[in-house]
C-alpha atoms as a PDB file:
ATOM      1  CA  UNK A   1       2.981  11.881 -20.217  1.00  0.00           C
ATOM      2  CA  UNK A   2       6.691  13.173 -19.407  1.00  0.00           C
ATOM      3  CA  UNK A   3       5.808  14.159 -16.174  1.00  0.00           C
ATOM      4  CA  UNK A   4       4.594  10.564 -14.793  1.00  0.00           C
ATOM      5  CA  UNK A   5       8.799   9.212 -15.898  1.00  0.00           C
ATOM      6  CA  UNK A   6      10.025  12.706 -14.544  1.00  0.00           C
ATOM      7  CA  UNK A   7       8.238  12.178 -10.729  1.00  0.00           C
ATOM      8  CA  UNK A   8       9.332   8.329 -11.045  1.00  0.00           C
ATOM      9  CA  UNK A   9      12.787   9.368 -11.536  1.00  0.00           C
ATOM     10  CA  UNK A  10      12.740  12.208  -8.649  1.00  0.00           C
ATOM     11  CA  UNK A  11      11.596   9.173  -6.556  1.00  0.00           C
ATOM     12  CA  UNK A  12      14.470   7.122  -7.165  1.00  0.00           C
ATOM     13  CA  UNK A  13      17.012   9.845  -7.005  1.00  0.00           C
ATOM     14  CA  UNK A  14      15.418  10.745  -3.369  1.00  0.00           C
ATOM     15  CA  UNK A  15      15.751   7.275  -2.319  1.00  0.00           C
ATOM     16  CA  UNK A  16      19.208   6.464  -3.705  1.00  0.00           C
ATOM     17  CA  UNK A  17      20.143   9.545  -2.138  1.00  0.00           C
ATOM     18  CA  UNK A  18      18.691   8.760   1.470  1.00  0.00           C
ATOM     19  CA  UNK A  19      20.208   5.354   1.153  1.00  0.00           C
ATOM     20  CA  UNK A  20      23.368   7.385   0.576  1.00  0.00           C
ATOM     21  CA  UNK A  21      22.903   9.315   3.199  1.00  0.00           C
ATOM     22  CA  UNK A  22      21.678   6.728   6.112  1.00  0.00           C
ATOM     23  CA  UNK A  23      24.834   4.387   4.762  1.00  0.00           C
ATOM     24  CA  UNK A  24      27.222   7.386   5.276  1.00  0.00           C
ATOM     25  CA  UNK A  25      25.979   8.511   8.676  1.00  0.00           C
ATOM     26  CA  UNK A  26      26.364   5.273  10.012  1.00  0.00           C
ATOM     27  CA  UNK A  27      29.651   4.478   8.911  1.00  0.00           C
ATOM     28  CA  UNK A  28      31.235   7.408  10.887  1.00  0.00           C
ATOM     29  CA  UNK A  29      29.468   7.447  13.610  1.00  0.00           C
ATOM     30  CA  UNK A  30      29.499   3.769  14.585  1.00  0.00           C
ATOM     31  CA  UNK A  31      32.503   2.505  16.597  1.00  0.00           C
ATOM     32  CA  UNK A  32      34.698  -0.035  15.175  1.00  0.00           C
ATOM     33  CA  UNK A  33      36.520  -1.892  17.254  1.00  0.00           C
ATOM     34  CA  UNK A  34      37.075  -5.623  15.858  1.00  0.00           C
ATOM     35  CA  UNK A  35      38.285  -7.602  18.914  1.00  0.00           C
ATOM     36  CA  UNK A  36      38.495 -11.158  18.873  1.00  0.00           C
ATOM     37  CA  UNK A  37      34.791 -11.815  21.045  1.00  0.00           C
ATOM     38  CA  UNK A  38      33.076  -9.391  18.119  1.00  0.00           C
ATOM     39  CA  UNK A  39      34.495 -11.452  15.233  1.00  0.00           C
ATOM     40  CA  UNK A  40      33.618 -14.704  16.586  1.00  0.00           C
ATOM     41  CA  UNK A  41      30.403 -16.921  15.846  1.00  0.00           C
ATOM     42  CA  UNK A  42      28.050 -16.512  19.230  1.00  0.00           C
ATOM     43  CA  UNK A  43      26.972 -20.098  20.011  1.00  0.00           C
ATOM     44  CA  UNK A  44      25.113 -18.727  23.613  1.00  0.00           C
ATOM     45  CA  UNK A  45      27.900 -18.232  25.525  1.00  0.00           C
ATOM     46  CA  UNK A  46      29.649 -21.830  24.956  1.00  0.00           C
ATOM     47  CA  UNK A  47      33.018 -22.389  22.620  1.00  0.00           C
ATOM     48  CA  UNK A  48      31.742 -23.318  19.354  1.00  0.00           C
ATOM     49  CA  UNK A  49      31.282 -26.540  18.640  1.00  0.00           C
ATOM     50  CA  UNK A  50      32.083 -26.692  14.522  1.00  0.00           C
ATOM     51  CA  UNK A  51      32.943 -24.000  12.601  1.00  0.00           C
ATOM     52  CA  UNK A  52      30.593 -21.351  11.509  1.00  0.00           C
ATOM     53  CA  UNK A  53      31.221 -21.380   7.892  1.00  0.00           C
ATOM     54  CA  UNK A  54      29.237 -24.572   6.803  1.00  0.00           C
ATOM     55  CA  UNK A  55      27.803 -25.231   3.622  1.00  0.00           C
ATOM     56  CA  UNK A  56      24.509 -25.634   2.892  1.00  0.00           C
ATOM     57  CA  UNK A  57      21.935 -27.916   0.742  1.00  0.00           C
ATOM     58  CA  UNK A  58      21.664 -26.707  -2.283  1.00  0.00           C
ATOM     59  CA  UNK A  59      18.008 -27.552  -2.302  1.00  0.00           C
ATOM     60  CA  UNK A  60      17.758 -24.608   0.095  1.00  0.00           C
ATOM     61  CA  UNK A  61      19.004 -22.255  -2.517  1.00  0.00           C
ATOM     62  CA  UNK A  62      16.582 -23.885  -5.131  1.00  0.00           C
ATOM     63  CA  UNK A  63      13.741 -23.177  -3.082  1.00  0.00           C
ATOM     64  CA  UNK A  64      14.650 -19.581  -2.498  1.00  0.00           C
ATOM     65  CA  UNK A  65      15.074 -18.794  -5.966  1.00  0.00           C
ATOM     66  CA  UNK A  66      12.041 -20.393  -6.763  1.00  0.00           C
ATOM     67  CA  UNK A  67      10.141 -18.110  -4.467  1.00  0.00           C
ATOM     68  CA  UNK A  68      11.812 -15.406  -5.797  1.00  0.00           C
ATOM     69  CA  UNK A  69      10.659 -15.810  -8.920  1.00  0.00           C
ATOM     70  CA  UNK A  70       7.200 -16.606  -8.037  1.00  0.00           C
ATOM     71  CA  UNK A  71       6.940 -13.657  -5.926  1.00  0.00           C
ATOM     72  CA  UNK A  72       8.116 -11.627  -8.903  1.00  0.00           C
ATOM     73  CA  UNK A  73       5.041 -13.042 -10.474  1.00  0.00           C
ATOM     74  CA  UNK A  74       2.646 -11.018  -8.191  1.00  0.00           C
ATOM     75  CA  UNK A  75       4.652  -7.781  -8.777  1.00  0.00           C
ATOM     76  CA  UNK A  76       3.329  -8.679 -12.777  1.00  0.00           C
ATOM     77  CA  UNK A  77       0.152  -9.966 -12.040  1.00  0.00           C
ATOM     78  CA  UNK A  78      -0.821  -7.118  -9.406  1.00  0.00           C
ATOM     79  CA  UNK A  79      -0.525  -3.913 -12.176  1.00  0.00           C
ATOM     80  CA  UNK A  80      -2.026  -6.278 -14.355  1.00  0.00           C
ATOM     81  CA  UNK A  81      -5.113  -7.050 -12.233  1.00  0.00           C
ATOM     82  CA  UNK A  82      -5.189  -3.134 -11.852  1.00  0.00           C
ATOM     83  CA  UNK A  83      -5.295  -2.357 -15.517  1.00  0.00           C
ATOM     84  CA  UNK A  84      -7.239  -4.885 -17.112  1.00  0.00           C
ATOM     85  CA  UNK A  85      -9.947  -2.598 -18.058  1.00  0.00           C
ATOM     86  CA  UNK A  86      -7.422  -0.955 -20.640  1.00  0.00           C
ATOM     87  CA  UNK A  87      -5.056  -3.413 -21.607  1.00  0.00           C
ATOM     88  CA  UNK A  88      -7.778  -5.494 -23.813  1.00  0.00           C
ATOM     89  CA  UNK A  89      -7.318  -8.941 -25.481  1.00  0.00           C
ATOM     90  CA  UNK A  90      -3.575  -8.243 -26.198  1.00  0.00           C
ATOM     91  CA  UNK A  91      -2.702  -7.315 -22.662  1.00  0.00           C
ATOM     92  CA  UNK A  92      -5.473 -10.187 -20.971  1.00  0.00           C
ATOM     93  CA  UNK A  93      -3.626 -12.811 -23.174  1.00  0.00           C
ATOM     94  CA  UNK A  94       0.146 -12.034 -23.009  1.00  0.00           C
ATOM     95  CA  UNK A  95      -0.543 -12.357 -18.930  1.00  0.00           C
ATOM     96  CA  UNK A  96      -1.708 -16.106 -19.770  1.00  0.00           C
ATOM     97  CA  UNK A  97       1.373 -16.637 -21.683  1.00  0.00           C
ATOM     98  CA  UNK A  98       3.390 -15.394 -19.035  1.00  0.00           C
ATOM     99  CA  UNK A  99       1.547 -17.465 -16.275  1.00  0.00           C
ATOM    100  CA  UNK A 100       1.514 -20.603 -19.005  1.00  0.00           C
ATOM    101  CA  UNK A 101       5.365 -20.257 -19.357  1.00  0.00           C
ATOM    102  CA  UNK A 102       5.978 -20.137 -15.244  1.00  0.00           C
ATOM    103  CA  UNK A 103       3.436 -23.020 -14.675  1.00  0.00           C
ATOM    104  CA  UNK A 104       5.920 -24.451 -17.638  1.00  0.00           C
ATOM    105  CA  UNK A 105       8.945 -24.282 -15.563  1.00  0.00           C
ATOM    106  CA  UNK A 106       7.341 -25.624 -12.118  1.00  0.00           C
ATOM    107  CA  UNK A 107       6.320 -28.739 -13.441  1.00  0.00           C
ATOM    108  CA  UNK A 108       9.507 -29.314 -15.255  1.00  0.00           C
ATOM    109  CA  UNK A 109      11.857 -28.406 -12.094  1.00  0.00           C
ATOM    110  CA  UNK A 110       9.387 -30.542 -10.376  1.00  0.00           C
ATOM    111  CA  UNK A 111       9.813 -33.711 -12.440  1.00  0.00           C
ATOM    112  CA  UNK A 112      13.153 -33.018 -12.511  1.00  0.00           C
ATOM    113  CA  UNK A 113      12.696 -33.604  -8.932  1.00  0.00           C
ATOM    114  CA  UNK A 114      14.238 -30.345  -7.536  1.00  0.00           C
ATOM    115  CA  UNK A 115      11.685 -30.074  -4.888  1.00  0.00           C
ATOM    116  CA  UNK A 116      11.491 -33.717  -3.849  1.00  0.00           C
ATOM    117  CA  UNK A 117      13.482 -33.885  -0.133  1.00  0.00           C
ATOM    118  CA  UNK A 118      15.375 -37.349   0.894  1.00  0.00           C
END
């Protein structure tokens, strides 16, 4: 039973450590030279006409975090689907809670109106 945590682990320690590695490498190997044509927004070759730095909707970051967290949903549902011959009627029901309390929380940011666009 040990061994399954202890080959998870040894995967994440390889990976943090090749993300390491790859960040490392190319910081000093790259060239950096910051002139004033690298640091500036590219608009295809024209002056720009506002400045780069606008803010956005914040309906846009509403929707992202609400795909967020339904795509965190499949990451739950897909072990799930994988081990529902063990889990039994604890494990088949406590997914339907979780799904109940999500479906919960679209319909009220939807009748809050958070996905209605003027």
């Amino acid at each position: 039973m040990l061994i399954e945590y202890g080959i998870i682990l040894v995967f994440l320690f390889l990976t943090f450590l090749l993300s390491l590695i790859i960040f490392i490498f190319s910081y000093v190997f790259s060239i950096q030279k910051a002139d004033s044509e690298k640091i500036s927004a590219y608009e295809c070759g024209f002056n720009p006409f506002d400045d780069a730095r606008t803010t956005f909707d914040i309906r846009f970051y509403l929707v992202a975090i609400l795909f967020l967290i339904f795509d965190l949903e499949v990451s739950f549902l897909y072990p799930w689907s994988v081990c529902l011959g063990y889990l039994g009627k604890e494990g088949f029901f406590s997914i339907y809670i979780f799904l109940f309390i999500l479906t919960l929380g679209f319909f009220y940011e939807w009748f809050k109106g958070a996905l209605d666009w003027e």
